[in-house]
Protein backbone atom coordinates (compact mmCIF):
# COMPACT_ATOMS: atom_id res chain seq x y z
CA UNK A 1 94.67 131.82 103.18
CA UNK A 2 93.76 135.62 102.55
CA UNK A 3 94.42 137.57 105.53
CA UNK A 4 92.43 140.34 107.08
CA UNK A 5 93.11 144.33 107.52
CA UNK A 6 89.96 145.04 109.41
CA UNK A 7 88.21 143.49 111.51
CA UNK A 8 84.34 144.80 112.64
CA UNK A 9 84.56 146.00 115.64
CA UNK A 10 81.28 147.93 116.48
CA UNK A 11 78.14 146.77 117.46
CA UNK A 12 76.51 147.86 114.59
CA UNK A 13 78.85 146.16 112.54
CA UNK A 14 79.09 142.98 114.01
CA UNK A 15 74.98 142.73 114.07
CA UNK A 16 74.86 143.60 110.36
CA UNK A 17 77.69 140.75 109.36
CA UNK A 18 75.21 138.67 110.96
CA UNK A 19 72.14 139.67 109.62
CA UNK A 20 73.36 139.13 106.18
CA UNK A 21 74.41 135.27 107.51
CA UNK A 22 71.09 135.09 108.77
CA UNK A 23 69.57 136.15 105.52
CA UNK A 24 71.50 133.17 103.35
CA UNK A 25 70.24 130.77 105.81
CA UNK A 26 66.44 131.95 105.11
CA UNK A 27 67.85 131.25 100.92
CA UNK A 28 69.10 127.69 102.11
CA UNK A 29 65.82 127.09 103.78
CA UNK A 30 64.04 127.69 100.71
CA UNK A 31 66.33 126.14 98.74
CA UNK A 32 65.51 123.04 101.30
CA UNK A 33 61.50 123.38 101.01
CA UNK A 34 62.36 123.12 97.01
CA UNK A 35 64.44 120.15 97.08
CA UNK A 36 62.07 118.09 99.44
CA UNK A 37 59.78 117.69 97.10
CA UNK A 38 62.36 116.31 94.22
CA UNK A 39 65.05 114.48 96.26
CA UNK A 40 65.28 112.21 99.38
CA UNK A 41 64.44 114.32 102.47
CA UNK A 42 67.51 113.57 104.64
CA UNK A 43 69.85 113.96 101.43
CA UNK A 44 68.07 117.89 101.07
CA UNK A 45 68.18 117.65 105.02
CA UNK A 46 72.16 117.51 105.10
CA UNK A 47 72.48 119.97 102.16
CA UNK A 48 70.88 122.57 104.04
CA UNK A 49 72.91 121.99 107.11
CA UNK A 50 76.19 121.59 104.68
CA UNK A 51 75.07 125.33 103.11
CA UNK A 52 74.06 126.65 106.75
CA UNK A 53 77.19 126.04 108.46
CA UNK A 54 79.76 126.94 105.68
CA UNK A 55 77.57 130.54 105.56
CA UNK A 56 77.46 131.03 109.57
CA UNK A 57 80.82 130.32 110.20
CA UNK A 58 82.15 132.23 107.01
CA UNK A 59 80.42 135.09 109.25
CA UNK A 60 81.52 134.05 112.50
CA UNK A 61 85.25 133.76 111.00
CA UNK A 62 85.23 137.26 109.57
CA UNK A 63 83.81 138.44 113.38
CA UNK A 64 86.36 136.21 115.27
CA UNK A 65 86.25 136.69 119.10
CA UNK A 66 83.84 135.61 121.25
CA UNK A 67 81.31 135.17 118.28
CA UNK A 68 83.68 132.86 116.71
CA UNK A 69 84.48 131.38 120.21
CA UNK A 70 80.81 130.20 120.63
CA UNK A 71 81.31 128.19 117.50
CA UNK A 72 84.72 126.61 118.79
CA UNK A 73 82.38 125.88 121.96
CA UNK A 74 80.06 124.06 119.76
CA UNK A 75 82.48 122.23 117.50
CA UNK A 76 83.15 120.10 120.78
CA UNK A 77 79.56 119.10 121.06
CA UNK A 78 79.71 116.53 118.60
CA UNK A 79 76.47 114.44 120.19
CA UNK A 80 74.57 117.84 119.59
CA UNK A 81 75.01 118.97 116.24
CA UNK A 82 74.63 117.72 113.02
CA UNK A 83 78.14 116.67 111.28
CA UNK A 84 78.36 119.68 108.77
CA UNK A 85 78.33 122.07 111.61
CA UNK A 86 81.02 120.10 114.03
CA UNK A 87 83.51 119.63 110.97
CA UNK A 88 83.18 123.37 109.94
CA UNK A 89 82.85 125.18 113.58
CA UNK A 90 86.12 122.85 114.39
CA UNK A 91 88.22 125.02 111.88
CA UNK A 92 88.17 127.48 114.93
CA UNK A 93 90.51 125.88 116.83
CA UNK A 94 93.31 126.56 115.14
CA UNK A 95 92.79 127.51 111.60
CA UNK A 96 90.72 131.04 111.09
CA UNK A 97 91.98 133.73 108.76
CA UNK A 98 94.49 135.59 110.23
CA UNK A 99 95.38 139.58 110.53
CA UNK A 100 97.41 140.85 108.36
CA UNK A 101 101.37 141.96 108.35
CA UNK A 102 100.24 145.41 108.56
CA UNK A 103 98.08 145.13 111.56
CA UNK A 104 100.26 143.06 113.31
CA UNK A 105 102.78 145.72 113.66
CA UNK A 106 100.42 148.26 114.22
CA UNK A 107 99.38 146.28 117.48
CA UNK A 108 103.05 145.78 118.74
CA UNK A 109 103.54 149.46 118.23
CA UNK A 110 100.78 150.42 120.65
CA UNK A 111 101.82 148.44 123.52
CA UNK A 112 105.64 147.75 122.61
CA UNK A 113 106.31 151.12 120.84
CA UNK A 114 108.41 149.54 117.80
CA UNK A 115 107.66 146.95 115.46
CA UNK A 116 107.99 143.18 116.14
CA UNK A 117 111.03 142.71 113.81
CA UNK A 118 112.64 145.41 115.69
CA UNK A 119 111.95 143.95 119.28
CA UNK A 120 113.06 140.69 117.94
CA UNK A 121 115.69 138.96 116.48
CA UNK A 122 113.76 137.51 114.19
CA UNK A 123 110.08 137.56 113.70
CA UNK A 124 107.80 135.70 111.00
CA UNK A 125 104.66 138.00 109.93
CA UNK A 126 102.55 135.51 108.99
CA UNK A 127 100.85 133.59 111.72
CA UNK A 128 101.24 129.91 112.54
CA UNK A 129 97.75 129.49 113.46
CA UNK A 130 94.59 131.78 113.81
CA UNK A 131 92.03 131.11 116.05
CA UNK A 132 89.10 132.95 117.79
CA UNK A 133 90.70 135.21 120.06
CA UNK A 134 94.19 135.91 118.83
CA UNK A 135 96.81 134.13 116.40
CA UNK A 136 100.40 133.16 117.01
CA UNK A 137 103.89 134.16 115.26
CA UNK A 138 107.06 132.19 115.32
CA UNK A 139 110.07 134.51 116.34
CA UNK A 140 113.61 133.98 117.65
CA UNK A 141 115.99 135.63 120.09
CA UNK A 142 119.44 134.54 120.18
CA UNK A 143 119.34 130.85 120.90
CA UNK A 144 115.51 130.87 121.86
CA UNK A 145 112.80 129.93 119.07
CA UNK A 146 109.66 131.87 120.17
CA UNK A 147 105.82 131.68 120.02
CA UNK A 148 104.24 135.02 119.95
CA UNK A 149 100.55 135.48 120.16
CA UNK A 150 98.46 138.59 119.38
CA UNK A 151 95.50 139.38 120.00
CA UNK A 152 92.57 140.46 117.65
CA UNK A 153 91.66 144.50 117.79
CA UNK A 154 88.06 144.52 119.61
CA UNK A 155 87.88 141.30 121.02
CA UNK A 156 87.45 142.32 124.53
CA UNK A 157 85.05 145.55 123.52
CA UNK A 158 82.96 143.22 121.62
CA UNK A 159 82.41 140.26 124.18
CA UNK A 160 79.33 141.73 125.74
CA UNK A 161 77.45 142.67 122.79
CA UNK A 162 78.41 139.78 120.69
CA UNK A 163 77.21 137.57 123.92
CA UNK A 164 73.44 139.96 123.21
CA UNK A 165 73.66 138.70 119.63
CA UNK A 166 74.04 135.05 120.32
CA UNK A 167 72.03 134.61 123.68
CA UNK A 168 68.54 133.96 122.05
CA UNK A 169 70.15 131.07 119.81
CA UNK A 170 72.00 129.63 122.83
CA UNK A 171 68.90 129.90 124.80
CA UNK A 172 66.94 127.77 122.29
CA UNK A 173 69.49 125.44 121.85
CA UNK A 174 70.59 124.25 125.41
CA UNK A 175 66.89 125.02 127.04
CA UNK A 176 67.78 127.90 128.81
CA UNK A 177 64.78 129.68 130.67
CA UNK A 178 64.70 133.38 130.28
CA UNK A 179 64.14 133.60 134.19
CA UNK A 180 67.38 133.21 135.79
CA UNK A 181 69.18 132.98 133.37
CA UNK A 182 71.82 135.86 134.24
CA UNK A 183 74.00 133.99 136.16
CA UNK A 184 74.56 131.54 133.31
CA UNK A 185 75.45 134.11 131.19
CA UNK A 186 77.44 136.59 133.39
CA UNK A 187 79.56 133.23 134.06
CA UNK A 188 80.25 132.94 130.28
CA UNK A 189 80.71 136.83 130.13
CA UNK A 190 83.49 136.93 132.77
CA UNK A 191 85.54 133.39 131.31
CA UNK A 192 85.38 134.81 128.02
CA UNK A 193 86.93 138.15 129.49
CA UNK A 194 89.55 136.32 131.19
CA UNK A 195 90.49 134.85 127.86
CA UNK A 196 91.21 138.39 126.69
CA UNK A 197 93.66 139.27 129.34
CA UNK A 198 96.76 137.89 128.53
CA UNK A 199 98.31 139.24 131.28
CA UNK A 200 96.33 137.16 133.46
CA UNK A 201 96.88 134.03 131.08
CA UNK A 202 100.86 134.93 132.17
CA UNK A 203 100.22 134.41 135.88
CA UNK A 204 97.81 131.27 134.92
CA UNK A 205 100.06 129.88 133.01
CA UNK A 206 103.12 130.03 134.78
CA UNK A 207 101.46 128.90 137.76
CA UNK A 208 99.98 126.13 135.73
CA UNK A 209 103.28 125.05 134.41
CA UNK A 210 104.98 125.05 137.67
CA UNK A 211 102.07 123.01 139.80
CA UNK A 212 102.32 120.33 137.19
CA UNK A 213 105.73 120.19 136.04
CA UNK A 214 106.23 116.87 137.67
CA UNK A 215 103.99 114.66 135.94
CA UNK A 216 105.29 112.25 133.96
CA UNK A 217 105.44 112.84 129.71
CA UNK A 218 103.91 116.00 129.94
CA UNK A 219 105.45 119.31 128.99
CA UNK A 220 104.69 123.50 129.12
CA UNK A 221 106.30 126.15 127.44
CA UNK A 222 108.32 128.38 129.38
CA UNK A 223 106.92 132.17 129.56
CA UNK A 224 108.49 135.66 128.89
CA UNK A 225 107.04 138.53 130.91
CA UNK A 226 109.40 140.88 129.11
CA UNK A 227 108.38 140.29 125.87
CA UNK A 228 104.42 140.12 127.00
CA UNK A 229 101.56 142.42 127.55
CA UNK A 230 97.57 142.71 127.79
CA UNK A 231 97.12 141.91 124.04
CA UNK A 232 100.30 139.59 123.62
CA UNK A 233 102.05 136.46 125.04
CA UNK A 234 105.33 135.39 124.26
CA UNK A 235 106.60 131.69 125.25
CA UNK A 236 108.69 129.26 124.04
CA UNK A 237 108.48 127.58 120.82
CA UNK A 238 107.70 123.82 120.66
CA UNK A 239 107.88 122.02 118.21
CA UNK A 240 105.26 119.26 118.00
CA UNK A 241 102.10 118.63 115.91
CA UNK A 242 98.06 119.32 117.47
CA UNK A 243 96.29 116.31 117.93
CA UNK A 244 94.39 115.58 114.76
CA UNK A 245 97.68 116.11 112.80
CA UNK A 246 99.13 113.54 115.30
CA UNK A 247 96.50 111.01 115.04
CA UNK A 248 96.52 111.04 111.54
CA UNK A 249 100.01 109.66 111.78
CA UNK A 250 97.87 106.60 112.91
CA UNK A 251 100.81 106.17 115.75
CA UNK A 252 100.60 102.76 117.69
CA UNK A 253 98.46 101.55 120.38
CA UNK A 254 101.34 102.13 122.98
CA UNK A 255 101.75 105.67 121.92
CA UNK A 256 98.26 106.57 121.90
CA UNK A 257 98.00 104.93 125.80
CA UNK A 258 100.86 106.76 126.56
CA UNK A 259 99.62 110.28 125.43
CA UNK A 260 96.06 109.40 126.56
CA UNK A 261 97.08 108.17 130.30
CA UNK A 262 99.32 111.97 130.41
CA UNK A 263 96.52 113.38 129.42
CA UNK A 264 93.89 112.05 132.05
CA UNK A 265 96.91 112.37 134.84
CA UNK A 266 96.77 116.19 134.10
CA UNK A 267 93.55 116.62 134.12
CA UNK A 268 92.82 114.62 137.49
CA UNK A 269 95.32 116.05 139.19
CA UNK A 270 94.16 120.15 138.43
CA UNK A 271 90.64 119.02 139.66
CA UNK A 272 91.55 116.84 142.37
CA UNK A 273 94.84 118.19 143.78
CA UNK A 274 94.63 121.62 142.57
CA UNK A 275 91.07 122.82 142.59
CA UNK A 276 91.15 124.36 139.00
CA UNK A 277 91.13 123.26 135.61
CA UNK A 278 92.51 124.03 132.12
CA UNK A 279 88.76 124.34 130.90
CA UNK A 280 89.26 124.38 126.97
CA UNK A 281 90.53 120.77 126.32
CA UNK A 282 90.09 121.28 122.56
CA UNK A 283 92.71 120.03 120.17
CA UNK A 284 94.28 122.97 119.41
CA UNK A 285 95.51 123.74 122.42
CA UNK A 286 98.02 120.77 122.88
CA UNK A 287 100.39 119.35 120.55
CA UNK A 288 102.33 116.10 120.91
CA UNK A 289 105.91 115.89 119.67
CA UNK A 290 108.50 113.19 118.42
CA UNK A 291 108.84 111.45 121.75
CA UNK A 292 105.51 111.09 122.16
CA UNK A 293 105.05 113.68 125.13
CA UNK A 294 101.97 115.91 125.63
CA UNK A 295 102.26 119.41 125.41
CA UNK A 296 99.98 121.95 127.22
CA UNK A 297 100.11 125.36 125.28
CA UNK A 298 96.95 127.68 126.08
CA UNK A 299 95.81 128.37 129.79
CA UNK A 300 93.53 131.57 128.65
CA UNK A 301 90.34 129.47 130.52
CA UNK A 302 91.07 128.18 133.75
CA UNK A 303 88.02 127.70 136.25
CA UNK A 304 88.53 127.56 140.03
CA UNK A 305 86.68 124.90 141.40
CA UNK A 306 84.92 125.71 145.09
CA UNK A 307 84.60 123.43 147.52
CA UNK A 308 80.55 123.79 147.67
CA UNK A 309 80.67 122.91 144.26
CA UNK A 310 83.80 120.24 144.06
CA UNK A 311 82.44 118.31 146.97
CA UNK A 312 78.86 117.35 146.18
CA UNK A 313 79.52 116.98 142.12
CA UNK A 314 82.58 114.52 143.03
CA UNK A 315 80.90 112.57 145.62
CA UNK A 316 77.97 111.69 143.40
CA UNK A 317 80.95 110.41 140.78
CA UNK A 318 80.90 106.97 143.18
CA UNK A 319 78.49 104.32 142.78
CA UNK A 320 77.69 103.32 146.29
CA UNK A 321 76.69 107.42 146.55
CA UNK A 322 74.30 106.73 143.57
CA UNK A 323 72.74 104.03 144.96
CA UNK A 324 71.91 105.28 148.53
CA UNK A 325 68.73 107.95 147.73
CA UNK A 326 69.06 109.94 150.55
CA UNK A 327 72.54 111.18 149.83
CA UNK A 328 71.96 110.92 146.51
CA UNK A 329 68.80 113.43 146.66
CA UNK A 330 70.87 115.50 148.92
CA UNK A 331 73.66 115.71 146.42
CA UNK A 332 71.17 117.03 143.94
CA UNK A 333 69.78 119.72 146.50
CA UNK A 334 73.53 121.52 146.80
CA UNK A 335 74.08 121.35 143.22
CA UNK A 336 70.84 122.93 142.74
CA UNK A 337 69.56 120.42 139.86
CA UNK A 338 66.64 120.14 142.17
CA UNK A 339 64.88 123.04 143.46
CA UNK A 340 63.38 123.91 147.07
CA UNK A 341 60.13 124.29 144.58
CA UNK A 342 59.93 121.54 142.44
CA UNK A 343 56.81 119.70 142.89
CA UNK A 344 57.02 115.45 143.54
CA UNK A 345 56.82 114.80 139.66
CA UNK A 346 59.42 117.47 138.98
CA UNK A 347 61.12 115.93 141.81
CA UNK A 348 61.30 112.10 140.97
CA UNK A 349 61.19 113.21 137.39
CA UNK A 350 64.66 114.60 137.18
CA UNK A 351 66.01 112.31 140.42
CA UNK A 352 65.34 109.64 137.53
CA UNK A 353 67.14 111.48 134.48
CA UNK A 354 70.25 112.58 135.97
CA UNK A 355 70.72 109.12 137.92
CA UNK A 356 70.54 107.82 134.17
CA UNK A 357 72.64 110.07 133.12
CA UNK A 358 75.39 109.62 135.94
CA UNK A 359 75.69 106.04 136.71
CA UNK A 360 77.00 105.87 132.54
CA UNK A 361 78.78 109.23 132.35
CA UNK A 362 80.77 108.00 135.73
CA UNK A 363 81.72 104.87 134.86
CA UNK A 364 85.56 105.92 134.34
CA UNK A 365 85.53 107.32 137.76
CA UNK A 366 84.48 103.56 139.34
CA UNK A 367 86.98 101.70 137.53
CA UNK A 368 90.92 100.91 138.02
CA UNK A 369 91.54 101.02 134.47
CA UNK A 370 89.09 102.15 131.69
CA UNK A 371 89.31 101.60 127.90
CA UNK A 372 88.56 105.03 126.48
CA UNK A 373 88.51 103.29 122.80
CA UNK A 374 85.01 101.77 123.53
CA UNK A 375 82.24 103.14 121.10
CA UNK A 376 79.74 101.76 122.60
CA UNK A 377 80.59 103.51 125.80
CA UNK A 378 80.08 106.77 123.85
CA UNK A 379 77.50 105.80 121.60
CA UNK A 380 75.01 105.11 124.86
CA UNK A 381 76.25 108.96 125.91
CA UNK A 382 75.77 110.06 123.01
CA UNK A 383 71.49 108.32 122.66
CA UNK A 384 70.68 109.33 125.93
CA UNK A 385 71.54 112.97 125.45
CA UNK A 386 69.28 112.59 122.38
CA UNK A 387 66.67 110.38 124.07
CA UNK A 388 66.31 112.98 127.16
CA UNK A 389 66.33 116.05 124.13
CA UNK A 390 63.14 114.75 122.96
CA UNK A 391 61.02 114.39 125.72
CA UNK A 392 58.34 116.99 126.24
CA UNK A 393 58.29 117.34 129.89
CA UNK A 394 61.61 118.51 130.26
CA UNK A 395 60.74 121.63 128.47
CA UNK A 396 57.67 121.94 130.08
CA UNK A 397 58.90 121.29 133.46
CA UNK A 398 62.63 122.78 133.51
CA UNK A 399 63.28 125.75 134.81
CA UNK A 400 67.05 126.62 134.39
CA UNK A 401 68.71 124.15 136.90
CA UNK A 402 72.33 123.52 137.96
CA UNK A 403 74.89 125.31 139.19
CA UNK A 404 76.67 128.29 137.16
CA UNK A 405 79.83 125.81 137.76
CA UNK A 406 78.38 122.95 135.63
CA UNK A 407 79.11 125.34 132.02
CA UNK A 408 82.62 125.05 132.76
CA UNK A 409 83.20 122.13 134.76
CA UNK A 410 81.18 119.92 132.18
CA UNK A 411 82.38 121.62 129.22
CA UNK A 412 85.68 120.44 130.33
CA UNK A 413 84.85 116.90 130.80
CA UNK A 414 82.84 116.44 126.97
CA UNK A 415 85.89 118.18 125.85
CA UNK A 416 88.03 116.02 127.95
CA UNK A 417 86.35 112.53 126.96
CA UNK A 418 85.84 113.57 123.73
CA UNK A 419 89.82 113.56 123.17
CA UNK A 420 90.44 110.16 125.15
CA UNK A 421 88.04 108.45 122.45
CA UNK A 422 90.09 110.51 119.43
CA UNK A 423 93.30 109.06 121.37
CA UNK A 424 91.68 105.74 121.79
CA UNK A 425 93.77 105.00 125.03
CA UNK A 426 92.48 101.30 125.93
CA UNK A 427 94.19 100.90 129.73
CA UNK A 428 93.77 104.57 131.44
CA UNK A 429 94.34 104.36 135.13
CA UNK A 430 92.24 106.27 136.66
CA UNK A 431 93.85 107.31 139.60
CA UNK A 432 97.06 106.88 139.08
CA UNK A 433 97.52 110.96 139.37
CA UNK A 434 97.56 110.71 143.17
CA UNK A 435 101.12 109.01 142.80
CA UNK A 436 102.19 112.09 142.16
CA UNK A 437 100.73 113.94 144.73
CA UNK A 438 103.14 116.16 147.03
CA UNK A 439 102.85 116.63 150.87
């Protein structure tokens, strides 16, 4: 894979690299209009969205930050967008181009003052993996075998007006009203700065590590403040493979429950126990290794959970909360998905949808055990999201509704389910993380 000496860090730069993406798309669309007429339409239908994804995310990839982090965001929606654009967005997890040798040590010697090879023992200069915000390097000193991640020059300068660039396509996309729409934003604005503070991801991390060291088959990489910075991270190195890689090992039905049932245990227990949540659960960020344990290696998103929020969203997770109307209207009230406004249709229109929605998307949480291998579980997800896309009212009725919580909180649980059907665990207990609960 070429690597990169530059990387466009200006505003006018980044707008032009996607102008000219912009302007091949308008070429496939042609292209598209052309080949309607002399092929099959959904056959010219998935060649254009084949051609439009490779040429967006060759610009997004070239961009990288939170440009190319938007298209790791989407690679997760897999109900949303066409195939072609959720197999090429997911090369942003974990396999970008990366920066080369020469600007690797130019970065260490503005916050470290000498070059990597000379602070370590040992240090590899070309990157492991390459994703949207930073790539990491394998290094060693003495007996300890070291992951060292860098960040890409500009990320953090770039984040507010690449977030300018991409707001009217993310508007259109998820049905985002232009009134009241800030907080939305500002909410993806100040994650998406976090991400870029690896000092911060330190402290997260470590304290991440430590709440959950306890939990059974599950592992974290131990962290080196000495060796870290703003703009890089050192930890340990572990040696494991990322979940696809895993997968494709096609390991057996007790691993996969094994590594599925960790997984879910984690999860429960940050939003239940600890009020916070790792809120990137994309492969990338956790490899599994020869014993079959689950490693947790990126904590650059973690959302804090408030109680206002946490209460009303988890209490309409249980069925008999569902079925009584009064709390269940209530419920809706504090989480602001209906509105002091809304009219009676508004009101019993979107009372109806989200009860839809909920009683299947809850299911896990009203069940002992749940087999996340069922398709048809997903497949019903997956049609209602489409049926409720396609109704008219919504767009003429919806103004932007929710609280700025659900981006997060939600992202993390499509993410989240989305890997317990690639795992295909078939007997997940579901609450089996309050066993390890401590006083």
């Amino acid at each position: 894979m070429k690597t990169l000496d530059t990387i466009p860090t200006s505003r006018l730069e980044r707008t032009g690299s996607l102008l000219k993406a912009g302007a091949k798309v308008g070429v496939n669309y042609l292209k598209y209009y052309t080949d309607k007429i002399s092929q099959d339409e959904a056959q010219a239908k998935e060649t254009l969205n084949r051609n439009n994804a490779e040429d967006i995310y060759d610009s997004l990839k070239e961009l990288k930050g939170s440009a190319l982090k938007v298209a790791q965001m989407l690679s997760m929606e897999k109900n949303m967008l066409p195939a072609a654009y959720v197999e090429k967005f997911s090369l942003s997890q974990f396999s970008v181009p990366p920066l080369s040798g020469a600007l690797v040590r130019k970065t260490f010697r503005k916050y470290f003052g000498q070059n990597p090879e000379d602070l370590f023992d040992s240090f590899d200069p070309e990157s492991v993996n390459a994703a949207s915000i930073g790539q990491v390097h394998h290094a060693s000193q003495g007996s300890r075998q070291l992951a060292v991640k860098i960040q890409y020059p500009g990320v953090q300068q770039s984040i507010s007006s690449d977030l300018r660039m991409v707001k009217p396509i993310a508007m259109k996309m998820f049905n985002i009203q232009k009134e009241g729409s800030e907080a939305y934003f500002d909410e993806v604005e100040s994650k998406l700065l976090e991400e870029t503070d690896y000092t911060l991801e330190l402290a997260q991390s470590q304290e991440m590590a430590q709440a959950c060291a306890h939990l059974p088959n599950l592992r974290f990489p131990e962290y080196y403040p000495e060796w870290s910075c703003n703009k890089i991270l050192t930890m340990d190195w572990l040696d494991g493979k990322h979940l696809p890689e895993w997968l494709a090992q096609n390991p057996t039905p007790e691993a996969r429950n094994k590594v599925a049932q960790s997984l879910w245990d984690f999860y429960m227990y940050q939003l239940h126990v600890l009020r916070k949540v790792h809120a990137d659960p994309h492969p990338g960020n956790f490899l599994v290794d020869e014993d079959d344990t689950l490693m947790a290696i990126d904590f650059g998103c973690v959302k804090a959970i408030p109680d206002d929020f946490y209460i009303p969203y988890f209490e309409l997770a249980k069925t008999e909360n569902l079925q009584n109307e009064t709390i269940f209207l209530e419920k809706l009230y504090e989480l602001e998905i209906l509105l002091p406004q809304d009219s009676a249709e508004e009101r019993a229109f979107f009372a109806t949808l989200f009860k839809q929605l909920l009683e299947l998307f809850t299911q896990p949480f009203n069940a002992e055990v749940f087999d996340f291998s069922n398709a048809e579980f997903f497949t019903k997800i997956a049609d209602l999201a489409q049926q409720y896309a396609k109704i008219g009212n919504i767009r003429k009725m919806n103004t932007n509704r929710g609280s700025r919580h659900f981006i997060y909180v939600n992202r993390t649980f499509f993410g989240l389910y989305q890997l317990m059907f690639d795992l295909g665990g078939t007997h997940v207990k579901i609450e089996q993380y309050k066993k390890y609960q401590r006083a």
